[in-house]
Every structure is written in C-alpha cells, then in structure tokens.
PDB file of N, CA and C in Angstrom:
ATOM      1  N   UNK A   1      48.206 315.526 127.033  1.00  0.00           N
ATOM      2  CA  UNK A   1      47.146 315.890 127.942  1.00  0.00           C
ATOM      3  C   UNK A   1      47.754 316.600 129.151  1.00  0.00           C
ATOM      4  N   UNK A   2      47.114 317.824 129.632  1.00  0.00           N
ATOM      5  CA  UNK A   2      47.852 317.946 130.353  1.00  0.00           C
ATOM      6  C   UNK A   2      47.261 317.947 132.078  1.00  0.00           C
ATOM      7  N   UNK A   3      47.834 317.554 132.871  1.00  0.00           N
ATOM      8  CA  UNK A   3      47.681 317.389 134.158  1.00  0.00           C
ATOM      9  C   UNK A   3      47.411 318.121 135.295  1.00  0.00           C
ATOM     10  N   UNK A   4      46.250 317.870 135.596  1.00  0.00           N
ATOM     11  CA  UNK A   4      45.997 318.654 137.038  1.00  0.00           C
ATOM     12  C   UNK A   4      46.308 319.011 138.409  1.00  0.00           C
ATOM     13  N   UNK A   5      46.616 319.643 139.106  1.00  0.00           N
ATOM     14  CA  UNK A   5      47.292 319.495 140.145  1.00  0.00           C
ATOM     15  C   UNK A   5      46.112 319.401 141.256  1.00  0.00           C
ATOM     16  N   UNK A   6      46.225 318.698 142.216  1.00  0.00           N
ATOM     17  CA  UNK A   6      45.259 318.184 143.082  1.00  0.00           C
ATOM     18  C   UNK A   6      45.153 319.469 144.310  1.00  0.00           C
ATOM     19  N   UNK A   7      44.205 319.734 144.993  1.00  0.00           N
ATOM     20  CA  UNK A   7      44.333 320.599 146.133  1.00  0.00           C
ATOM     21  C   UNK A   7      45.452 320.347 146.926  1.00  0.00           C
ATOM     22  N   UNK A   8      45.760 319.533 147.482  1.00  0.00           N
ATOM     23  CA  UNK A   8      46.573 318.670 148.310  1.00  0.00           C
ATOM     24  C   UNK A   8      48.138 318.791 147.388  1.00  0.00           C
ATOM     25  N   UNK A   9      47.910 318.672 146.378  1.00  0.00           N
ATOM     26  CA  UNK A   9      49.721 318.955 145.233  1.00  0.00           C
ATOM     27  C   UNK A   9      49.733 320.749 146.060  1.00  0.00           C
ATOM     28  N   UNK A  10      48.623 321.329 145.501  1.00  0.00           N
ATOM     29  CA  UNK A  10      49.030 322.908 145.138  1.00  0.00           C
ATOM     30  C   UNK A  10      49.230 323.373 146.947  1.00  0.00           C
ATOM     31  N   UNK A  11      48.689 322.721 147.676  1.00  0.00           N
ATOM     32  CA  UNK A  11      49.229 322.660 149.182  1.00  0.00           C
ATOM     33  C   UNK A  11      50.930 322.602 149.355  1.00  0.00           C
ATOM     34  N   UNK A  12      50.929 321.379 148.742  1.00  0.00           N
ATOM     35  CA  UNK A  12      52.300 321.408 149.309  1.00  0.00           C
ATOM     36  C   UNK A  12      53.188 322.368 148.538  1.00  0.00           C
ATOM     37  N   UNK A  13      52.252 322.711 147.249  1.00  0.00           N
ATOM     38  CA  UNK A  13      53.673 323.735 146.406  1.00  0.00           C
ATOM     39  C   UNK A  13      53.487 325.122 147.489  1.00  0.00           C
ATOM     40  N   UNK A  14      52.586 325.591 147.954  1.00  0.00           N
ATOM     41  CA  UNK A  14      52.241 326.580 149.108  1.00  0.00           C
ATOM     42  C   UNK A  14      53.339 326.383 150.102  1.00  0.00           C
ATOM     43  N   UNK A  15      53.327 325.183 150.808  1.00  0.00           N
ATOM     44  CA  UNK A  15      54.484 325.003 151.777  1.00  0.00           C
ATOM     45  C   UNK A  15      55.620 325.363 151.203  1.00  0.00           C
ATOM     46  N   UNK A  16      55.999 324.797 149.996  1.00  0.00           N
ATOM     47  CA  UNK A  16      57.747 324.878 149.356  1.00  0.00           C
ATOM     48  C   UNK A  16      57.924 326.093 149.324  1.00  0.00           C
ATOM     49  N   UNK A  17      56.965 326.550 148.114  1.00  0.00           N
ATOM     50  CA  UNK A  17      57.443 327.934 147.472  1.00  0.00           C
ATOM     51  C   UNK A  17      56.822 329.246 147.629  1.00  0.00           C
ATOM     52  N   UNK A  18      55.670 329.109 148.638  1.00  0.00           N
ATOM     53  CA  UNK A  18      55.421 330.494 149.574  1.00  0.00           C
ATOM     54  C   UNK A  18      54.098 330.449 148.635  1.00  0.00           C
ATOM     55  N   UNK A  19      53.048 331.372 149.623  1.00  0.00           N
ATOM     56  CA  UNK A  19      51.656 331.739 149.140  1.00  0.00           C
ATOM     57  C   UNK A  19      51.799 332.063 148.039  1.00  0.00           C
ATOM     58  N   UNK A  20      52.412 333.099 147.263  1.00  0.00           N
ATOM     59  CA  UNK A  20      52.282 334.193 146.202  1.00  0.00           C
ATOM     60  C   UNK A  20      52.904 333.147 145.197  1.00  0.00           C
ATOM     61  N   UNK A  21      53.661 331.935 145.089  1.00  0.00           N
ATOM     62  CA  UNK A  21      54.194 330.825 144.305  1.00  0.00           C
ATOM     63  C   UNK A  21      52.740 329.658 144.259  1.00  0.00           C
ATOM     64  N   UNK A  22      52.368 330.223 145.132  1.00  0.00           N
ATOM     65  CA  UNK A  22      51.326 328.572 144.979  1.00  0.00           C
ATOM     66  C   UNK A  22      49.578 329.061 144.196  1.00  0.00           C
ATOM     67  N   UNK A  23      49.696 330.512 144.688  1.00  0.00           N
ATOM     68  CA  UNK A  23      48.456 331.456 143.730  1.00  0.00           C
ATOM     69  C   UNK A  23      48.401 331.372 142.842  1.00  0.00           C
ATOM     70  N   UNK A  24      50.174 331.624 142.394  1.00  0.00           N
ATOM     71  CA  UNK A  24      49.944 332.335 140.533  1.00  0.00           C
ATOM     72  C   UNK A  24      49.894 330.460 139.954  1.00  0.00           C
ATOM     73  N   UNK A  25      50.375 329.447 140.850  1.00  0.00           N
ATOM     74  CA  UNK A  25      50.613 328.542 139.813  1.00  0.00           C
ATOM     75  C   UNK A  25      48.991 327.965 139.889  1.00  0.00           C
ATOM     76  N   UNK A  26      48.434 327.777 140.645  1.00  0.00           N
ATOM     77  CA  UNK A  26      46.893 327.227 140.514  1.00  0.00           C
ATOM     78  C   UNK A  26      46.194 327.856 140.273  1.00  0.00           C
ATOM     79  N   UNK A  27      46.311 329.605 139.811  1.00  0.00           N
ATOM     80  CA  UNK A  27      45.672 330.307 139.469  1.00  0.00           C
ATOM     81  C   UNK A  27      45.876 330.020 137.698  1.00  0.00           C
ATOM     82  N   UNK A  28      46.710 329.927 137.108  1.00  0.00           N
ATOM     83  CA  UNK A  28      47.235 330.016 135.777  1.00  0.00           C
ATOM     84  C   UNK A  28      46.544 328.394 135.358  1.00  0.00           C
ATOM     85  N   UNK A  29      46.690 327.530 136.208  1.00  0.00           N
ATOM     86  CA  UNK A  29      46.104 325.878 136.170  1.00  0.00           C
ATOM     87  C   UNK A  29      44.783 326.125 136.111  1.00  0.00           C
ATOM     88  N   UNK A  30      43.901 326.939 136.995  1.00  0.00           N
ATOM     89  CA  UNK A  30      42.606 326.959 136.580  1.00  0.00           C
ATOM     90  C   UNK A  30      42.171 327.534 135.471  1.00  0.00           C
ATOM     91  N   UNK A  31      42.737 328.624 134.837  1.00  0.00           N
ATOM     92  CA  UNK A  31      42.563 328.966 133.309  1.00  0.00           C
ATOM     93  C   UNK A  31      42.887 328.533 132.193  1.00  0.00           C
ATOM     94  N   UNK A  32      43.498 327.133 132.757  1.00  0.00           N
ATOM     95  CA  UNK A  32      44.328 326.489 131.452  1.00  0.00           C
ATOM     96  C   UNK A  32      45.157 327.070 130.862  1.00  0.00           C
ATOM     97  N   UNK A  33      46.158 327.766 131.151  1.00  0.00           N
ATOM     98  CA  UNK A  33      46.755 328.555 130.714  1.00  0.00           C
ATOM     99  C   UNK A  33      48.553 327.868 130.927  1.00  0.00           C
ATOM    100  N   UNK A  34      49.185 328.190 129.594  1.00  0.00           N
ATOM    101  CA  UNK A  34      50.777 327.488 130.049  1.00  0.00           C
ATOM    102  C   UNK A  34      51.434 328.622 130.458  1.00  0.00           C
ATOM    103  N   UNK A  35      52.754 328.544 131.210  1.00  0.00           N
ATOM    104  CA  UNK A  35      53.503 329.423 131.399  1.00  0.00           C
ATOM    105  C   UNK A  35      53.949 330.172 130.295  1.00  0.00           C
ATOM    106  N   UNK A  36      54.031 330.128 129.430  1.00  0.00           N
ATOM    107  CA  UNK A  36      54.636 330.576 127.660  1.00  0.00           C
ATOM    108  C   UNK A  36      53.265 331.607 127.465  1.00  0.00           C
ATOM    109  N   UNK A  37      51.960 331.131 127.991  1.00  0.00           N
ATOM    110  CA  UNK A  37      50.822 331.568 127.449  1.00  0.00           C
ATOM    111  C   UNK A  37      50.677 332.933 128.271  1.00  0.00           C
ATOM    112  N   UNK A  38      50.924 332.698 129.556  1.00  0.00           N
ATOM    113  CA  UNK A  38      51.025 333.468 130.817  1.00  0.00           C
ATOM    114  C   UNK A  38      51.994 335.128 130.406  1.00  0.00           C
ATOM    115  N   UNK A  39      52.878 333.812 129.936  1.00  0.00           N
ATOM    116  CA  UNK A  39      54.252 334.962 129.924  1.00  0.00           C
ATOM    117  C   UNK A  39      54.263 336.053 128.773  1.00  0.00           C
ATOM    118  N   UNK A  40      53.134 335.744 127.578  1.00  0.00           N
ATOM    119  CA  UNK A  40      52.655 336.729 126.333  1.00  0.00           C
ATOM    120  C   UNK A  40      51.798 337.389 126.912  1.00  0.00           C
ATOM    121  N   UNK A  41      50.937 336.944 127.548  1.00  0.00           N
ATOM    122  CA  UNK A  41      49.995 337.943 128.380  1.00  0.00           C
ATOM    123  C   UNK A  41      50.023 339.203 129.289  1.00  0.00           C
ATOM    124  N   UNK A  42      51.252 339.071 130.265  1.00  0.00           N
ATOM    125  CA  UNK A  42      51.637 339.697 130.859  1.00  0.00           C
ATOM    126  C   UNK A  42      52.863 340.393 130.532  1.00  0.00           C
ATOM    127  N   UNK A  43      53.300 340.044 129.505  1.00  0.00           N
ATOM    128  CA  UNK A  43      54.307 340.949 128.587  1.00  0.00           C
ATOM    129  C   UNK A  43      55.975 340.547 129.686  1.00  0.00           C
ATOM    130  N   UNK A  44      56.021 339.326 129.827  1.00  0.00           N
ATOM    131  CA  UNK A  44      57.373 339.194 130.214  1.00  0.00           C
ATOM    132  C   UNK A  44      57.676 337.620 130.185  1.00  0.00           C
ATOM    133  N   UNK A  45      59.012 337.384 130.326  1.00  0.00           N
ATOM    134  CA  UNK A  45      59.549 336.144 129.783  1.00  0.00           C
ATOM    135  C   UNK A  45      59.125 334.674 130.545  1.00  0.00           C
ATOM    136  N   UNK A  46      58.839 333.444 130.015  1.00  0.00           N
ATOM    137  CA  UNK A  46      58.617 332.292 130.502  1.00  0.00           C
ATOM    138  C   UNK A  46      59.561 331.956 131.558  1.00  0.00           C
ATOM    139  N   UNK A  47      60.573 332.583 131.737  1.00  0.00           N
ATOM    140  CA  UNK A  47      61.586 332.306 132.721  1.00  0.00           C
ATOM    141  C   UNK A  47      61.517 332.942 133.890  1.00  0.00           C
ATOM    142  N   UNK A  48      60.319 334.462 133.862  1.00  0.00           N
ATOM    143  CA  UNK A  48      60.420 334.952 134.949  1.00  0.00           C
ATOM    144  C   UNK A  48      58.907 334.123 135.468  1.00  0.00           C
ATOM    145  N   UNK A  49      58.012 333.540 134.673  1.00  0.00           N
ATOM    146  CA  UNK A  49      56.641 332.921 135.096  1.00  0.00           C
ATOM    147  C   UNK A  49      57.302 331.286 136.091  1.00  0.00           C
ATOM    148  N   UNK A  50      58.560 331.312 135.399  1.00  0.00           N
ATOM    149  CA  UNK A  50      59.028 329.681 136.076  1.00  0.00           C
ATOM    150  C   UNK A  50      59.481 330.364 137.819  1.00  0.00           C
ATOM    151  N   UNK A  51      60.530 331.264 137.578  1.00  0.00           N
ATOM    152  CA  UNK A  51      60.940 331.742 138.704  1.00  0.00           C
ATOM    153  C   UNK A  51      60.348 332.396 140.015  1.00  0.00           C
ATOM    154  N   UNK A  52      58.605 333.360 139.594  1.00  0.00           N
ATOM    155  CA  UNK A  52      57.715 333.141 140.114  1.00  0.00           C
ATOM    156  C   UNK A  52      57.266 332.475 140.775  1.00  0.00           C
ATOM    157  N   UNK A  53      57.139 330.866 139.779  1.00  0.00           N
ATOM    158  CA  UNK A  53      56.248 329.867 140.753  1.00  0.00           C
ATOM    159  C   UNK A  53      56.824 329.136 141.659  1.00  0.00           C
ATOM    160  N   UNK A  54      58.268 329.145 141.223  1.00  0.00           N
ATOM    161  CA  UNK A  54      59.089 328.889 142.342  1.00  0.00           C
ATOM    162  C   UNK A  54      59.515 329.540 143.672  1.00  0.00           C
ATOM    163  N   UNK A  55      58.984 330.619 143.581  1.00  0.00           N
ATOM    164  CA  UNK A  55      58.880 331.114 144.831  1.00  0.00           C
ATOM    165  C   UNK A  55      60.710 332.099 145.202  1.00  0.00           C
ATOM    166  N   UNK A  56      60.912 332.322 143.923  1.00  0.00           N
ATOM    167  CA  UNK A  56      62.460 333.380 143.793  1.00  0.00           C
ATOM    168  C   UNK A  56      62.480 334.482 144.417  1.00  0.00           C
ATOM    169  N   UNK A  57      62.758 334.953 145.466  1.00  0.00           N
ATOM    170  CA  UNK A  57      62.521 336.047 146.121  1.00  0.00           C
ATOM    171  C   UNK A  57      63.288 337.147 145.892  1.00  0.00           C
ATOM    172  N   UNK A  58      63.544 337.286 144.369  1.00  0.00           N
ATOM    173  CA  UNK A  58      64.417 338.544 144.044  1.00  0.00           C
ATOM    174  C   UNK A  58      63.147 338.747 142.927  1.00  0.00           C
ATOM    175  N   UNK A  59      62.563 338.572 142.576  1.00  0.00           N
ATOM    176  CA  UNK A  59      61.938 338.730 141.439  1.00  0.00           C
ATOM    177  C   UNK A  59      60.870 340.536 141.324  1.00  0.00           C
ATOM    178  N   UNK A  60      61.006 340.766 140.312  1.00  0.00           N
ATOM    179  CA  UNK A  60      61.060 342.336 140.052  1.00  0.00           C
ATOM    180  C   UNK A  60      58.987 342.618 140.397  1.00  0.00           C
ATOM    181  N   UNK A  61      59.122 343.570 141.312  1.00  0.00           N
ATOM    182  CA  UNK A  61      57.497 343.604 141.364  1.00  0.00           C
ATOM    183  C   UNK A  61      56.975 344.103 140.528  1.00  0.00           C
ATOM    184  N   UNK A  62      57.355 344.825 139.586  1.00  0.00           N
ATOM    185  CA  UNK A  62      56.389 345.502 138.507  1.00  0.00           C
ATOM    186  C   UNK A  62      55.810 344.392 137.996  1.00  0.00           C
ATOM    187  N   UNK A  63      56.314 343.585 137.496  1.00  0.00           N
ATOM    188  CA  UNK A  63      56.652 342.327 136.853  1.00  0.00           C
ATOM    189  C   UNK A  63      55.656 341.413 137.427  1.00  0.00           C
ATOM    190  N   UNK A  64      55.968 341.047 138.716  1.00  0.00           N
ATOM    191  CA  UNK A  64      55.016 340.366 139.801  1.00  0.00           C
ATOM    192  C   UNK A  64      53.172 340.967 139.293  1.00  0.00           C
ATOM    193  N   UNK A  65      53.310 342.597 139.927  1.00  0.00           N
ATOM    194  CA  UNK A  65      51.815 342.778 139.804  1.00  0.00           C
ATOM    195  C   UNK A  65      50.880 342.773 138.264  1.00  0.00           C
ATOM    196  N   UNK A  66      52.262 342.117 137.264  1.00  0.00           N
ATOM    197  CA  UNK A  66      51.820 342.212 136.004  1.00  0.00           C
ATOM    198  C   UNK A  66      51.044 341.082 135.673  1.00  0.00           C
ATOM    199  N   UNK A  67      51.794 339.973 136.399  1.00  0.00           N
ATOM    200  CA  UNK A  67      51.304 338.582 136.064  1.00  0.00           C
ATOM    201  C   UNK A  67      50.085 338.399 137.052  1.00  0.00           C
ATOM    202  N   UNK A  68      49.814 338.919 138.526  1.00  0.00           N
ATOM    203  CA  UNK A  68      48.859 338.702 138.853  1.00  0.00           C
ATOM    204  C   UNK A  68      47.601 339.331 138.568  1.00  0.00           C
ATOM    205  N   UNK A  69      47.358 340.906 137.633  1.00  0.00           N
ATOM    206  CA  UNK A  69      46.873 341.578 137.222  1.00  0.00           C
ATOM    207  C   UNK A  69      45.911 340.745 136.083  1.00  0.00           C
ATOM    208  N   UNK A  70      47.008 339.989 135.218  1.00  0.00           N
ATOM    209  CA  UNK A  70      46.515 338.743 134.210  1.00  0.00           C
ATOM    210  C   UNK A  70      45.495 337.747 134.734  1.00  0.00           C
ATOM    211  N   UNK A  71      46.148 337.478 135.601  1.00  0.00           N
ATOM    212  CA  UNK A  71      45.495 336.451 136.584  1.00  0.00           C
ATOM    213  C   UNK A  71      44.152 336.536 137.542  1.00  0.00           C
ATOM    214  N   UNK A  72      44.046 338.045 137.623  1.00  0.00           N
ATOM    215  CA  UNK A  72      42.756 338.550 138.299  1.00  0.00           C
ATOM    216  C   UNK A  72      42.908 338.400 139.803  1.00  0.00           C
ATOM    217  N   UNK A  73      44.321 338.179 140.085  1.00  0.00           N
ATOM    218  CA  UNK A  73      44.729 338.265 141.647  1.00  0.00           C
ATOM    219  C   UNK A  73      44.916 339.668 142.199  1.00  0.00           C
ATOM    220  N   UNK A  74      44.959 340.410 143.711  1.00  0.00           N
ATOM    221  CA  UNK A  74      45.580 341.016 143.892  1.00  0.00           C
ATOM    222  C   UNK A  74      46.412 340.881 145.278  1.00  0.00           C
ATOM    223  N   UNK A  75      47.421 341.384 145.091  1.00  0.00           N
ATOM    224  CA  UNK A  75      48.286 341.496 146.661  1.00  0.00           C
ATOM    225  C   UNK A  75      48.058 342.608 147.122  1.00  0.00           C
ATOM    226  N   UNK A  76      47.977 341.947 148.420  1.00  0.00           N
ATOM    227  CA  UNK A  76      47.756 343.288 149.676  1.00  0.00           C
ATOM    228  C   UNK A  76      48.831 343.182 151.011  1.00  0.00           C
ATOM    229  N   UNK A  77      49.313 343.890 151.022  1.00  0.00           N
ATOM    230  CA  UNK A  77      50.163 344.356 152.186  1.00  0.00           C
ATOM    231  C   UNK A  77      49.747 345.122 153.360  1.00  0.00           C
ATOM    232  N   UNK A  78      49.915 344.245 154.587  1.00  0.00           N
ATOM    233  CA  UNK A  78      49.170 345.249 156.202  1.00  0.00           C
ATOM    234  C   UNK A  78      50.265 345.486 156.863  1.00  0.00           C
ATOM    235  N   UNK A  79      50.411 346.545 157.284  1.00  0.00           N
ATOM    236  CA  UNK A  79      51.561 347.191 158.474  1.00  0.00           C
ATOM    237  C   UNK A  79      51.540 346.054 159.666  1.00  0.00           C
ATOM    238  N   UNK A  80      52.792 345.302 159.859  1.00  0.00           N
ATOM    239  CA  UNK A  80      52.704 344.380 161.322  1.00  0.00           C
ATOM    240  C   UNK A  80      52.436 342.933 160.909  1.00  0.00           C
ATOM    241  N   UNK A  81      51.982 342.907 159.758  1.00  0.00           N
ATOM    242  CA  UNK A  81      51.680 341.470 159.489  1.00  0.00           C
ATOM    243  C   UNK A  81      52.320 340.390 158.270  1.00  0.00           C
ATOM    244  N   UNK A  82      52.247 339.436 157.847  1.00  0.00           N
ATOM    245  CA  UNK A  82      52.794 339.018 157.298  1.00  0.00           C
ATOM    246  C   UNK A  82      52.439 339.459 155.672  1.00  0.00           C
ATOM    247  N   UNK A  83      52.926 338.966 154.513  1.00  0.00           N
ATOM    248  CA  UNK A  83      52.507 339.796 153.485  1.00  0.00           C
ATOM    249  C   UNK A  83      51.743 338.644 152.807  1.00  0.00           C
ATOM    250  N   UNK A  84      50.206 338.690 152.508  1.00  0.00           N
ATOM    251  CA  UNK A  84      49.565 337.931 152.517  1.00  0.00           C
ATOM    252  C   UNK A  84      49.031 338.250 150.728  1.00  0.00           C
ATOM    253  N   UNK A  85      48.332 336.781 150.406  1.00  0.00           N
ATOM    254  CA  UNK A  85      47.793 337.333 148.522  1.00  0.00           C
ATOM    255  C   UNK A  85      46.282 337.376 148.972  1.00  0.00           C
ATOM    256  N   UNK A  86      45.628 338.082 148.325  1.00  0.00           N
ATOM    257  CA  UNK A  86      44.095 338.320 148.507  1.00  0.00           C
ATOM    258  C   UNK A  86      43.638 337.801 147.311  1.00  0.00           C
ATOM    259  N   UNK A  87      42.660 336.974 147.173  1.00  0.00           N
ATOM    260  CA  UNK A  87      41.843 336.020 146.502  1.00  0.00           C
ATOM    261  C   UNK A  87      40.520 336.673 146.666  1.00  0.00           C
ATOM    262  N   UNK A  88      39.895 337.092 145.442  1.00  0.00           N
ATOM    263  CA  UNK A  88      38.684 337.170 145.333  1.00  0.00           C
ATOM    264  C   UNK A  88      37.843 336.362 145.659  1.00  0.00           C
ATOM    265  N   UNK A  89      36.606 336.170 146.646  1.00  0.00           N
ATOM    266  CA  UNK A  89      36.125 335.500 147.537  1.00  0.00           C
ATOM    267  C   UNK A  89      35.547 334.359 146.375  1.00  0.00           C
ATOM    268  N   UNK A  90      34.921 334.634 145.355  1.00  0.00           N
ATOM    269  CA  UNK A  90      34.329 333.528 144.082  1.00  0.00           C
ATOM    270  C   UNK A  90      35.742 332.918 143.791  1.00  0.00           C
ATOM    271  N   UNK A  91      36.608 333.495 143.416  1.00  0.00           N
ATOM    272  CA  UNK A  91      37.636 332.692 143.380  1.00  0.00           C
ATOM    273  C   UNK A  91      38.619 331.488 144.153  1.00  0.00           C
ATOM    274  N   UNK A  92      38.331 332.072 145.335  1.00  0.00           N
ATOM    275  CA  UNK A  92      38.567 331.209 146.524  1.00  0.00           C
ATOM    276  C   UNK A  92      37.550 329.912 146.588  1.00  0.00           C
ATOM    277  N   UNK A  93      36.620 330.074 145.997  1.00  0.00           N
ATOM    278  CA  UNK A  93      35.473 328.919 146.310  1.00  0.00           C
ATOM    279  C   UNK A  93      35.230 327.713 145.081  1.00  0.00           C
ATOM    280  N   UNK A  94      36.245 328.937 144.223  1.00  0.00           N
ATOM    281  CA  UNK A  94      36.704 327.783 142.709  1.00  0.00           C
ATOM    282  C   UNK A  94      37.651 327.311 143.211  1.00  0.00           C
ATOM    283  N   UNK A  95      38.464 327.396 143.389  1.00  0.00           N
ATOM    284  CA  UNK A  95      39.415 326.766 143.786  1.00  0.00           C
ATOM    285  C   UNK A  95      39.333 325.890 145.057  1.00  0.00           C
ATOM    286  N   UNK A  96      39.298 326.051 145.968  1.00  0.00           N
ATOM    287  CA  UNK A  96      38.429 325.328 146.927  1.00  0.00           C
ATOM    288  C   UNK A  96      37.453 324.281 146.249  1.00  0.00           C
ATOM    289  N   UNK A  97      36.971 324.424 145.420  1.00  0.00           N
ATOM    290  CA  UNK A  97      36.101 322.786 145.037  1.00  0.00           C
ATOM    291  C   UNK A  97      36.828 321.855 143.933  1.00  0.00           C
ATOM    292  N   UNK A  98      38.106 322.478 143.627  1.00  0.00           N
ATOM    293  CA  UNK A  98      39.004 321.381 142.681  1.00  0.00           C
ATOM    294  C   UNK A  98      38.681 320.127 143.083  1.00  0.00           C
ATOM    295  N   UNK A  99      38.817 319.308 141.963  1.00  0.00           N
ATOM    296  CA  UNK A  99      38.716 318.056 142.861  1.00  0.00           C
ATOM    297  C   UNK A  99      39.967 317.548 143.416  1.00  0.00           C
ATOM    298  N   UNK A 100      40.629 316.454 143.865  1.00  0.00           N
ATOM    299  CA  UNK A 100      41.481 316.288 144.956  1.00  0.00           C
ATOM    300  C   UNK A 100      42.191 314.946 144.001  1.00  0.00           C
TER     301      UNK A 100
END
C-alpha cells in the first residue's frame, strides 16, 4: 500500500529540499504516480526523478522542464526575485485540501 504524505510531511520536504523538490514530489503523489512511472513519462532515468526530489542543484533543465511538463507544472522566473514554481491556481487548491 502505498503511503501518503501529509501537508505538514510535504512542508517540511519544501524546507529540506527547496520549492521545485517539494512540487514535483507532491505533485507526482497526487497522481499516484511512482518515480519509475514518472521517469517513462518524461523520457529520463529514475535516478534523475530521485535527484530532483531531492533538491540536487546540478540537475540538467531540459530534463527539469520535462518532468514538470508531465506533471502539468510550470516554472517561472522574475528579474530581482527569487526563482519561484507556479502552480496552477485549481491545483494549488488540490493540494491545499490533502488531508493532514
């Protein structure tokens, strides 16, 4: 069976392993989706979906916008500011009612 991660878990994976680590992994959790499953989808290896969620900051962006493309995420970048992930507003409100 496999296990849910609580708002409050995928929080703290946010703190550890940076916004864009804590998206793709509760993003991929809400589709039920495994990393192996992720990683056929987006046409690259289970090792770069692990290194991802860990928050690896060498990791190749083509690669990056491949898996969030899967995922129905997109990143946005603003001149001056920090580099933030953009969540589709319905999506934000799924996630937001996980239960806890």
């Amino acid at each position: 069976m496999k296990l849910r991660h609580s708002r409050s878990d995928l929080q703290q994976r946010v703190d550890q392993y940076g916004a864009l680590a804590g998206v793709v992994a509760s993003r991929r959790d809400e589709l039920s989706l495994r990393q192996d499953e992720l990683a056929d989808l987006a046409g690259c290896s289970v090792g770069f979906i692990h290194a991802l969620e860990r928050g690896k900051p060498t990791v190749q962006l083509g690669k990056v916008l491949d898996v969030l493309g899967v995922l129905g995420v997109h990143l946005s970048l603003a001149s001056g500011a920090a580099t933030s992930v953009a969540i589709e507003p319905e999506l934000r409100a799924r996630l937001d009612q996980k239960p806890q």
